[in-house]
Protein backbone atom coordinates (compact mmCIF):
# COMPACT_ATOMS: atom_id res chain seq x y z
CA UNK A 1 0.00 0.00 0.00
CA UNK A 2 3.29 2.15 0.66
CA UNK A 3 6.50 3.03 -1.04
CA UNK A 4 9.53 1.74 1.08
CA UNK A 5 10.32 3.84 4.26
CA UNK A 6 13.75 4.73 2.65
CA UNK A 7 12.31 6.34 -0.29
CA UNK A 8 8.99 7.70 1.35
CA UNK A 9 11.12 10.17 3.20
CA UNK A 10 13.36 11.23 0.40
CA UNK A 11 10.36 12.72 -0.91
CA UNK A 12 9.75 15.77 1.58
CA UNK A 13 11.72 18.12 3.30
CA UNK A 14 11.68 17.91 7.64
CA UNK A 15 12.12 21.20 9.68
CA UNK A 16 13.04 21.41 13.29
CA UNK A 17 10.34 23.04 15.63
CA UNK A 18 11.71 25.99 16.40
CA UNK A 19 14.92 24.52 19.16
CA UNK A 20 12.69 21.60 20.08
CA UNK A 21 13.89 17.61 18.80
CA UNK A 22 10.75 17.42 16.66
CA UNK A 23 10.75 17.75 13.14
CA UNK A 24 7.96 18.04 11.25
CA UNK A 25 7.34 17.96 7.09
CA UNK A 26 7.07 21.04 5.18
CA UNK A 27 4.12 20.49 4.31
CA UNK A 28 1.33 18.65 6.65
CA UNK A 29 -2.10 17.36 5.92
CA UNK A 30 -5.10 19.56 7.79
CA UNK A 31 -8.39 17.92 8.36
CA UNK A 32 -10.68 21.22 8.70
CA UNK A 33 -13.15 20.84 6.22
CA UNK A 34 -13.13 17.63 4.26
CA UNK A 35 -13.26 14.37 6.70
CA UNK A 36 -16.44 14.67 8.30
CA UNK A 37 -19.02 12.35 8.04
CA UNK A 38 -20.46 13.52 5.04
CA UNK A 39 -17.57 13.15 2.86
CA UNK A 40 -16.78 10.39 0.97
CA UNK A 41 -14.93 7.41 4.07
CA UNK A 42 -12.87 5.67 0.81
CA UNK A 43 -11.42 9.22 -0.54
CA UNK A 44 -10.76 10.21 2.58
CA UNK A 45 -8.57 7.08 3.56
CA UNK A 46 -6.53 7.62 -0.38
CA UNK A 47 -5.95 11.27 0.84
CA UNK A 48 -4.46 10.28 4.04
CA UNK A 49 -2.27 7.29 2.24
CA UNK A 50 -1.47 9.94 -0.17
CA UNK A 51 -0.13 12.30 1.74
CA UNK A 52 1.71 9.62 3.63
CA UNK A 53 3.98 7.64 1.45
CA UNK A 54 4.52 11.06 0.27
CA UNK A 55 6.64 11.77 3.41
CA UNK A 56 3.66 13.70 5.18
CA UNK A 57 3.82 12.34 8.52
CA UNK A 58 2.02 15.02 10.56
CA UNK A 59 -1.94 15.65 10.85
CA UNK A 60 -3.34 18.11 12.40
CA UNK A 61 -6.61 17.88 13.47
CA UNK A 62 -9.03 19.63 16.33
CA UNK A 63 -12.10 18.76 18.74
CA UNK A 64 -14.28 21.01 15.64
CA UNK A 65 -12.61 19.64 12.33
CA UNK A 66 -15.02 18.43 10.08
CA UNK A 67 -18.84 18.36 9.39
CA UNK A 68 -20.63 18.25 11.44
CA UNK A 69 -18.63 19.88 13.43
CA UNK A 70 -18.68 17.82 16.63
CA UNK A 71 -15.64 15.69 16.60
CA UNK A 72 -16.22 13.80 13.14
CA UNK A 73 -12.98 14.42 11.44
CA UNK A 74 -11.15 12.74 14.44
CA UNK A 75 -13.36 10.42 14.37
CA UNK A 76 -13.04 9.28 10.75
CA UNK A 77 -9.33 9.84 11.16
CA UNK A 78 -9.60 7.27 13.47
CA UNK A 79 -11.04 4.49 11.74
CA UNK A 80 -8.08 5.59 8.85
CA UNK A 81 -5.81 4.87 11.63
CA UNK A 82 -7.19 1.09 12.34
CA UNK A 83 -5.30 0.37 8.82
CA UNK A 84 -2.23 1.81 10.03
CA UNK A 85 -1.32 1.48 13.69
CA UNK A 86 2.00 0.18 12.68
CA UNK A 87 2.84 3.25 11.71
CA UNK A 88 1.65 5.34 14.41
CA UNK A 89 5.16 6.02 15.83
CA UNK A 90 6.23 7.09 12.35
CA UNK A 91 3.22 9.81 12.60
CA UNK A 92 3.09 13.53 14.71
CA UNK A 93 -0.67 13.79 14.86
CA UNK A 94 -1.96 17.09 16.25
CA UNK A 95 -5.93 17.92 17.69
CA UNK A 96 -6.74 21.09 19.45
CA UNK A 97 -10.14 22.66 21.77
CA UNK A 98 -11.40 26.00 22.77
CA UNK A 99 -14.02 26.59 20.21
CA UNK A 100 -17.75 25.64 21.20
CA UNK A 101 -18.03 22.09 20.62
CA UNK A 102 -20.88 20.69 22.82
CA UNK A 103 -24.32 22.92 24.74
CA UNK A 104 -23.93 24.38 27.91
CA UNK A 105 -20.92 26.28 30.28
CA UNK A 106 -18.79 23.79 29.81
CA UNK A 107 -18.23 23.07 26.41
CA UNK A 108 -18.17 26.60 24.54
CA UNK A 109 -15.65 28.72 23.67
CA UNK A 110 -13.13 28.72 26.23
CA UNK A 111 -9.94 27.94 27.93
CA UNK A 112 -10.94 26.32 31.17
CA UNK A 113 -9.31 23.42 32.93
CA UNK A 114 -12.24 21.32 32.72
CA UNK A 115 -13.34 22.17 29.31
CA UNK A 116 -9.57 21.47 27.76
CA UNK A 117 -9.13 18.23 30.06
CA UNK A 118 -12.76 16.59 28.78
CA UNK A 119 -12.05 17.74 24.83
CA UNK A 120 -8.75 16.28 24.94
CA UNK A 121 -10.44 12.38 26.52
CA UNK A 122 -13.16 12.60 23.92
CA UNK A 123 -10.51 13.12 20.69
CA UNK A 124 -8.43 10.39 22.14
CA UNK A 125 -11.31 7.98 22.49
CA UNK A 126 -12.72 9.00 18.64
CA UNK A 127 -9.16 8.55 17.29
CA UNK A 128 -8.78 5.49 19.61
CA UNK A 129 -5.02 6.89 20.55
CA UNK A 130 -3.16 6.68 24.40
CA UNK A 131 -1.84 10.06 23.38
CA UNK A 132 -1.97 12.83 20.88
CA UNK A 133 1.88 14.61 19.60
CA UNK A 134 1.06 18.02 20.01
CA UNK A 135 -2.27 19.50 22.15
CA UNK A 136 -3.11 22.96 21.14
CA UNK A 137 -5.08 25.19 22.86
CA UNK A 138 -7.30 26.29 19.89
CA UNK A 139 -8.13 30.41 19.97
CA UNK A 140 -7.17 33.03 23.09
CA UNK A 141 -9.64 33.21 25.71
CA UNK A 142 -9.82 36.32 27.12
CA UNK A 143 -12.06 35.50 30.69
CA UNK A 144 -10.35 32.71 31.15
CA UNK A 145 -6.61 33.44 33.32
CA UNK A 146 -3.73 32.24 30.60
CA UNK A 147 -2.49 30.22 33.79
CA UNK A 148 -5.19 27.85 34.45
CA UNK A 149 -5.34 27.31 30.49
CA UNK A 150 -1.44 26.83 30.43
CA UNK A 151 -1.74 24.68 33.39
CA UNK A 152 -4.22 22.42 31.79
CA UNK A 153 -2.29 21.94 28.63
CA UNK A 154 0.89 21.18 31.13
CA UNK A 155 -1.17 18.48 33.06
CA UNK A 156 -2.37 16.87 29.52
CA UNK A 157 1.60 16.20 29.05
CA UNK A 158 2.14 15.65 32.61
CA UNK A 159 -0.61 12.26 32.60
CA UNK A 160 0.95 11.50 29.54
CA UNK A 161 -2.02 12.37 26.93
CA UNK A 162 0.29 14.77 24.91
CA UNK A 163 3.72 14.53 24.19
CA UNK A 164 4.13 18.51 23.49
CA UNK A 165 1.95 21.45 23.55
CA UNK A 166 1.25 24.22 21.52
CA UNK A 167 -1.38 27.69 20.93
CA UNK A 168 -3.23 28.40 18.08
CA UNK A 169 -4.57 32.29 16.58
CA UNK A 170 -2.58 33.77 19.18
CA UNK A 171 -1.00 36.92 18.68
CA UNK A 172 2.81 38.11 19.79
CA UNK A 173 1.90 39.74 23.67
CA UNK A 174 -0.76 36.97 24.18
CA UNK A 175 1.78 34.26 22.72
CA UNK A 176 4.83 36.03 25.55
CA UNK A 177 2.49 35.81 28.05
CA UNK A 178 1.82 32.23 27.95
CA UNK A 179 5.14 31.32 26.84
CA UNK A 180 6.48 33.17 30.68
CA UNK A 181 4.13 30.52 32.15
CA UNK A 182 5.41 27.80 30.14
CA UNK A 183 9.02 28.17 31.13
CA UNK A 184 7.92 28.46 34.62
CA UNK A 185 5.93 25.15 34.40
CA UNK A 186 8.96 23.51 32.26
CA UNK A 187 6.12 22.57 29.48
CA UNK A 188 7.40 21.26 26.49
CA UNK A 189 5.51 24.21 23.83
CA UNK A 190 7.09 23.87 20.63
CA UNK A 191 4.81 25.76 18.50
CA UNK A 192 1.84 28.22 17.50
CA UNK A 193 -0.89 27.67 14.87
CA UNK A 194 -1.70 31.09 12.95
CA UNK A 195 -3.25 31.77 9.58
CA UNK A 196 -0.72 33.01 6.94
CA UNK A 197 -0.38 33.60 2.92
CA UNK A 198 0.58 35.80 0.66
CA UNK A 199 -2.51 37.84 1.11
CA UNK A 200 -2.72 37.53 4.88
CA UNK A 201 0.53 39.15 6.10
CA UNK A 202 -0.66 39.55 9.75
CA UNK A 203 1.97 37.89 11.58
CA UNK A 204 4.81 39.74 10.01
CA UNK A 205 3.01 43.48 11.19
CA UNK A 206 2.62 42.00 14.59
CA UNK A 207 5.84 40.46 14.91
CA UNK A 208 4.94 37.07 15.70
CA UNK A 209 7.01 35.52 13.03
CA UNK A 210 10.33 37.32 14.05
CA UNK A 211 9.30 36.47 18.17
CA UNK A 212 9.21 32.70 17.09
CA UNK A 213 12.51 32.96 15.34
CA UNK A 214 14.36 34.20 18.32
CA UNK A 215 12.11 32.49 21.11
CA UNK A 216 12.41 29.42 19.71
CA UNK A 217 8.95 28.12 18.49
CA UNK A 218 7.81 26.86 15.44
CA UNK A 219 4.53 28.28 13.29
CA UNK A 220 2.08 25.62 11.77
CA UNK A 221 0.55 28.08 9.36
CA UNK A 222 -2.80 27.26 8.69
CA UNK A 223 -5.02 28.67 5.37
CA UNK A 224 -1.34 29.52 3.35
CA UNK A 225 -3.48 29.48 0.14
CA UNK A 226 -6.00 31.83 1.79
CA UNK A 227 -9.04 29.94 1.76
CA UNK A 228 -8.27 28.51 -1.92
CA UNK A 229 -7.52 31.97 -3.29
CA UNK A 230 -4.17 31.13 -4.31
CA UNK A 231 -5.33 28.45 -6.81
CA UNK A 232 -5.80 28.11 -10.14
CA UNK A 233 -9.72 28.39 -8.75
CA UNK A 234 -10.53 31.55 -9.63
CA UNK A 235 -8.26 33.07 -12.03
CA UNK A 236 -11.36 33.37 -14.26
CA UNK A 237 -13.66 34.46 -11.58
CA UNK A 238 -16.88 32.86 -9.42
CA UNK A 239 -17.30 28.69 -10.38
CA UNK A 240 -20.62 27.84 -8.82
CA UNK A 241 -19.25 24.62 -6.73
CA UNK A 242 -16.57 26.87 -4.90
CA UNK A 243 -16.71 27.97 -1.65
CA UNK A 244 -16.94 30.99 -2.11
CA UNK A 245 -19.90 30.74 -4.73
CA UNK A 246 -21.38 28.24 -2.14
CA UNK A 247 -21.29 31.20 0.49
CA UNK A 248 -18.97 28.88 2.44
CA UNK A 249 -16.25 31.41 3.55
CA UNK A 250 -16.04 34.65 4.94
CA UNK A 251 -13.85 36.45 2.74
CA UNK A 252 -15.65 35.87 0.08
CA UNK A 253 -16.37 39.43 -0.85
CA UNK A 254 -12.79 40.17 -1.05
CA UNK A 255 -12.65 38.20 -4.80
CA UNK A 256 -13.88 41.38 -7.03
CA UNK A 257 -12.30 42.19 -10.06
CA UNK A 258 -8.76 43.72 -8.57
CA UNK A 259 -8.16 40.30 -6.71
CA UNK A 260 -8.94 38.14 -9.76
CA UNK A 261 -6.07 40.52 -11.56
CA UNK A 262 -4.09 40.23 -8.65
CA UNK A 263 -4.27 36.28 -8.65
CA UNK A 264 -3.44 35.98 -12.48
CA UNK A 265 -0.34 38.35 -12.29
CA UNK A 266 0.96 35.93 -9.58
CA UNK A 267 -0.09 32.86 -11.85
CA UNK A 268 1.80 34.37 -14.60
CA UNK A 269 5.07 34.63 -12.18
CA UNK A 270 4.12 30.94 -11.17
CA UNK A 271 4.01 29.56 -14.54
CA UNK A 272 7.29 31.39 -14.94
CA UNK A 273 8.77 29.49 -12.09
CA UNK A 274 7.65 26.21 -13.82
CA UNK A 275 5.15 26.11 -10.89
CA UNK A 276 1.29 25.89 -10.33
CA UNK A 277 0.22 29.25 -7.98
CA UNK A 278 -0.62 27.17 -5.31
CA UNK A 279 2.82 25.62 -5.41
CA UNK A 280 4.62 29.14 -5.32
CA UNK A 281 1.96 30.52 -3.26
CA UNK A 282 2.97 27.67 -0.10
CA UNK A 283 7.22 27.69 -1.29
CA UNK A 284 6.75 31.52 -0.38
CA UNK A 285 5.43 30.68 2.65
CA UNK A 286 7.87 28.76 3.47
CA UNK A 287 10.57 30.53 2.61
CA UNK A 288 9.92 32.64 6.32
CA UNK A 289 12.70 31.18 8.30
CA UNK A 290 10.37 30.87 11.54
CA UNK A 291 7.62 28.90 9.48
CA UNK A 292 8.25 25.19 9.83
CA UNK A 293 4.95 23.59 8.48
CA UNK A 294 2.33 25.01 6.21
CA UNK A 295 -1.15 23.25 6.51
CA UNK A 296 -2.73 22.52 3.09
CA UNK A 297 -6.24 20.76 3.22
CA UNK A 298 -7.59 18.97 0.17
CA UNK A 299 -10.66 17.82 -0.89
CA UNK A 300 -8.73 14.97 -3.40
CA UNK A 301 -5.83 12.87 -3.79
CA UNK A 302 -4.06 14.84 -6.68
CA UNK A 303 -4.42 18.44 -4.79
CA UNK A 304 -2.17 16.72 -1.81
CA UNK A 305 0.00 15.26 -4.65
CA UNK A 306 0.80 19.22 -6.30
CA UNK A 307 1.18 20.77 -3.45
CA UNK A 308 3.60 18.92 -1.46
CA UNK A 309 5.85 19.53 -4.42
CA UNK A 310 6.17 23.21 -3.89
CA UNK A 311 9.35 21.80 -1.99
CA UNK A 312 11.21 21.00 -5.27
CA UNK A 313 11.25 25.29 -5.45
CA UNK A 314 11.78 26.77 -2.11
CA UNK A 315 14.11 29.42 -3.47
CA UNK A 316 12.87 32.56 -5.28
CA UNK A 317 15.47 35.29 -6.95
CA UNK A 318 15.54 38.67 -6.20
CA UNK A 319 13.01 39.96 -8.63
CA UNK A 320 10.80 37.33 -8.51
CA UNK A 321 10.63 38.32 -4.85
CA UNK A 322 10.16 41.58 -6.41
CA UNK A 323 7.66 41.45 -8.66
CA UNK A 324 5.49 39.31 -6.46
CA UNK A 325 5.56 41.82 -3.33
CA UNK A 326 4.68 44.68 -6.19
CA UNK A 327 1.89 42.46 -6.86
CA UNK A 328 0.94 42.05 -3.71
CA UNK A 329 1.14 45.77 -2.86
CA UNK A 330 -0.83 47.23 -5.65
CA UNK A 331 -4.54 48.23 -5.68
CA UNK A 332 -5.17 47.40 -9.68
């Protein structure tokens, strides 16, 4: 069902997170929004094998991935898994909570002890795991105290139900905040999980990519092709069966005509490379020195397949750094 283990790794490219001992692929497989139960069980399986023997060993998942959204994609990750358990220690697999995921005080968005500490029992019981690689603490709560959240996520390593820890879509202060506790409480955090692409430069005006770089955490950038944007999608405008002409994203009003220009100067500098746009699109990501992982999700076999190969490109020249930031920069 696999290539040999020699060759499956010569395939991808492994980073170290941030000063940590675990490496992770360049690229990793996300499970937001196509292994839930209404998907299709048999493509999802070939996406995951895909992705595998192509030297994609980590998957991240969280308590919400997947529809519905109450624990599915771990779920159906799961059952992947009961064809591959032999492989397990050959695998960093990833879930995260903190984002309403079942009715009453105790289950919606927050950072609590109790709500973190139940999350993290139910994905290891739908994945049917002893222990996840990395437990994330999903999105800042602000009424909850970062030291009872950074506590919990210490005590999930502590009883042995994570082997690391790590914060997602939090910014620089709230990220040095956490991170003081963390040292105090020797917990191993290795990384944060924020959004990042070409056309969502947040973390570079914050400073959270440069605060990584010297503090010594990786970033697991998640949505590097900004919500499919930076695909050959919609470089001739609207298709009815994408998301955004399904309504299914909330940056959909962003594609007018300017963007669609935007996206099919940056094809043209792609094809140029001898690369697909996503394919430059994640290689630029990755070209950040603090970035160890980009995220792709995938909704088939063959999108896994093209995008992992933006590694065979990582390097861009001078003026094709150029030309794409003038891109990038212009309002026509």
């Amino acid at each position: 069902m696999f290539t040999a283990k020699e060759n499956r790794y010569e395939k991808m490219i492994y980073r170290r997170c941030g000063k940590s001992g675990l490496k992770l692929p360049a690229v990793s497989l996300g499970f937001w929004q196509n292994f839930g139960h209404k998907g299709c069980f048999a493509n999802m399986e070939n996406m995951v094998h895909t992705a595998f023997d192509l030297g994609i060993t980590h998957f991240d998942l969280a308590n919400n991935y997947g529809n519905p959204y109450n624990g599915s994609a771990e779920e159906n990750f799961g059952r992947i898994l009961d064809g591959m358990r032999h492989y397990r220690d050959e695998m960093c697999i990833s879930t995260k909570a903190g984002y309403d995921m079942w009715p009453g005080p105790y289950g919606d968005k927050n950072g609590s002890r109790k709500y973190l500490t139940a999350s993290l029992d139910q994905s290891l019981k739908r994945m049917k795991l002893d222990y996840v690689d990395i437990f994330y603490h999903h999105v800042f709560d602000p009424n909850t105290p970062l030291e009872e959240t950074a506590l919990a996520l210490d005590n999930a390593v502590k009883q042995g139900k994570a082997l690391y820890v790590g914060i997602s879509n939090y910014n620089k202060a709230q990220t040095e905040e956490i991170m003081s506790i963390f040292k105090d409480l020797h917990t191993p955090f290795v990384v944060n999980q924020p959004s990042y692409a070409m056309l969502n430069r947040w973390i570079e005006d914050d400073g959270l990519d440069k605060f990584a770089a010297e503090s010594g955490f990786g970033l697991a950038v998640f949505s590097p092709l900004y919500q499919g944007f930076l695909t050959n999608k919609y470089l001739k405008g609207v298709p009815e069966d994408s998301r955004v002409g399904k309504g299914q994203t909330w940056i959909g009003n962003q594609l007018d005509d300017k963007m669609v220009a935007r996206l099919n100067k940056l094809n043209d500098i792609a094809a140029e490379r001898g690369q697909s746009l996503s394919q430059m699109a994640l290689s630029w990501v990755l070209k950040n020195e603090a970035v160890t992982t980009v995220l792709i999700g995938a909704s088939r076999p063959e999108q896994i397949t093209e995008n992992a190969a933006c590694i065979e490109k990582l390097d861009f020249t001078e003026s094709e750094l150029a030309r794409i930031e003038a891109v990038l920069r212009s309002d026509s």
